[in-house]
Protein backbone atom coordinates (compact mmCIF):
# COMPACT_ATOMS: atom_id res chain seq x y z
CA UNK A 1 0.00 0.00 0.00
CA UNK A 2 1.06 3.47 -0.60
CA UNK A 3 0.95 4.30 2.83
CA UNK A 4 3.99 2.01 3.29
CA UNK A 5 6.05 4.30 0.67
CA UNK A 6 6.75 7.30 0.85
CA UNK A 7 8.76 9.82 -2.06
CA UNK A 8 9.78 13.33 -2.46
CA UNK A 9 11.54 14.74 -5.75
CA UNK A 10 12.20 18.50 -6.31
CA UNK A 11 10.96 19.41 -9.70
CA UNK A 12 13.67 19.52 -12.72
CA UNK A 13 15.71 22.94 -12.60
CA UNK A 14 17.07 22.69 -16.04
CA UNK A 15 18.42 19.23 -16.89
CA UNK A 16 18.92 18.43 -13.37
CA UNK A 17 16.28 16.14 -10.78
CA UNK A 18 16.97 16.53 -7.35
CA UNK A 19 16.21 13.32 -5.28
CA UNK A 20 15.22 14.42 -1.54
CA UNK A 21 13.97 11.62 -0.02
CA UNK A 22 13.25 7.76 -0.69
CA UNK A 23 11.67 5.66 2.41
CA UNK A 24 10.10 2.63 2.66
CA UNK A 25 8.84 1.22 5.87
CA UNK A 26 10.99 -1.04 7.73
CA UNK A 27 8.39 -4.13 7.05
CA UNK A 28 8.30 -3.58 3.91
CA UNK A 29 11.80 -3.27 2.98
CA UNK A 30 13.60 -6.02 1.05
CA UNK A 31 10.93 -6.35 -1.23
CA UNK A 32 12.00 -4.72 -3.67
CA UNK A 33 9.91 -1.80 -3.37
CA UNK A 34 12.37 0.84 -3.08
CA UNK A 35 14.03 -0.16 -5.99
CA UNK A 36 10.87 -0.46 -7.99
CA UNK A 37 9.93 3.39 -6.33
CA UNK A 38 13.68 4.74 -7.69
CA UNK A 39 13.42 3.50 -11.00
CA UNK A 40 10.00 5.03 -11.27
CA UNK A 41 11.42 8.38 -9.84
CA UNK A 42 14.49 8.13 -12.51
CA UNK A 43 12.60 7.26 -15.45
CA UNK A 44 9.69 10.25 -14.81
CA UNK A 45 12.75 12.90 -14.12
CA UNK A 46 13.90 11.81 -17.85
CA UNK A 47 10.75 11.76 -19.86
CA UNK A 48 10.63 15.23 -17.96
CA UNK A 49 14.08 16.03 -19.49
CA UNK A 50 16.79 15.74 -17.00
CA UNK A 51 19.80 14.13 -17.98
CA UNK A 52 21.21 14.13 -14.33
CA UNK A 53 19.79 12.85 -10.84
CA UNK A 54 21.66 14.61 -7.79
CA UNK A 55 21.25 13.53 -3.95
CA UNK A 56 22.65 13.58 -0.36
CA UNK A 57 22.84 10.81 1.75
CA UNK A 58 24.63 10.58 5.53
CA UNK A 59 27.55 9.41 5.32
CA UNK A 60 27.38 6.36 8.19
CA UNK A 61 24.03 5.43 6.39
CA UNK A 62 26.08 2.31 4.09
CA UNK A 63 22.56 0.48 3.43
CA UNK A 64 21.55 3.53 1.16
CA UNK A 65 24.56 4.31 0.24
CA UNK A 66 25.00 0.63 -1.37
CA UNK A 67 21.20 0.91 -2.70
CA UNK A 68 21.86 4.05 -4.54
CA UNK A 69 25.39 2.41 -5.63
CA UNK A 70 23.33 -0.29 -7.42
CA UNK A 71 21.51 1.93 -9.58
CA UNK A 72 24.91 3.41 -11.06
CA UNK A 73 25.01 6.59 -8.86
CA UNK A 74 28.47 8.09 -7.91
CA UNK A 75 30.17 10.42 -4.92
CA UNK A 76 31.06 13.75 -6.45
CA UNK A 77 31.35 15.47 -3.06
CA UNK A 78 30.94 15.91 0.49
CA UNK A 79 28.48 18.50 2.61
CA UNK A 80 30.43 18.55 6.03
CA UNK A 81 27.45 19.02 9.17
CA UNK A 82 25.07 18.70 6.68
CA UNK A 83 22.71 16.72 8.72
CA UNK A 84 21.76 17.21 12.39
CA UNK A 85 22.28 14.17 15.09
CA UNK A 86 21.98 13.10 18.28
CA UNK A 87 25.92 13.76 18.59
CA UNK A 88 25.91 17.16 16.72
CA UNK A 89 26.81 16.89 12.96
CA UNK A 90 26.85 14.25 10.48
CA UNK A 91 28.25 14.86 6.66
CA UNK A 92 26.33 14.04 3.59
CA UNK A 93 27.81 12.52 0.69
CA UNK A 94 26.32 13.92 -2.53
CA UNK A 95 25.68 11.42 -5.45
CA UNK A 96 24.99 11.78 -8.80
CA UNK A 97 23.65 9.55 -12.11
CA UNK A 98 23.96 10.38 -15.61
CA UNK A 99 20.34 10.03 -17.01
CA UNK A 100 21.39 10.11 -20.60
C-alpha cells in the first residue's frame, strides 16, 4: 500500500532532478519496493528532461549508500554538518547519475 512508501523529488531545474527523499517502511523493505519506487522516480525525471539525478545521503548510512550504488550513482562530493544528530553533525555525501 502506498501508505507504506513514501517519495519526495524537487521538480527539474534545467536538466537536473533533485532526489530528496526515498523511504520505505521497515516491514516492507527487502521487497523490492524501493528499488521499484527509484526507478520510477528516474525514469519520470527523464521523460521530464533531466539528464542528471543529484542527492545527499549521511555518510554512516552504508545500506543507502550501497542501494543508490546499485543503480549506477556516484560520490562527487561531500556536505560537512550537513545533517543534524543526536551527537551534533553528520556529513552528507552527494551522489549523482547520468540520465542520458
Amino acid at each position: 500500500s502506498l501508505m507504506n512508501i513514501e517519495v519526495v523529488v524537487a521538480a527539474p531545474v534545467l536538466d537536473e532532478a533533485h532526489l530528496l527523499n526515498v523511504g520505505v517502511a521497515r516491514s516492507h523493505q527487502g521487497q523490492g519496493l524501493g528499488a521499484a519506487l527509484l526507478q520510477r522516480v528516474i525514469d519520470s525525471a527523464c521523460a521530464e528532461g533531466a539528464t542528471r539525478m543529484l542527492l545527499e545521503v549521511r555518510a554512516a548510512n552504508d545500506q543507502a549508500i550501497a542501494f543508490y550504488r546499485r543503480f549506477g550513482f556516484s560520490q562527487i562530493g561531500l556536505r560537512r554538518d550537513y545533517y543534524p544528530s543526536i551527537v551534533g553533525r553528520e556529513d552528507a555525501l552527494v551522489f549523482d547519475k547520468d540520465l542520458r
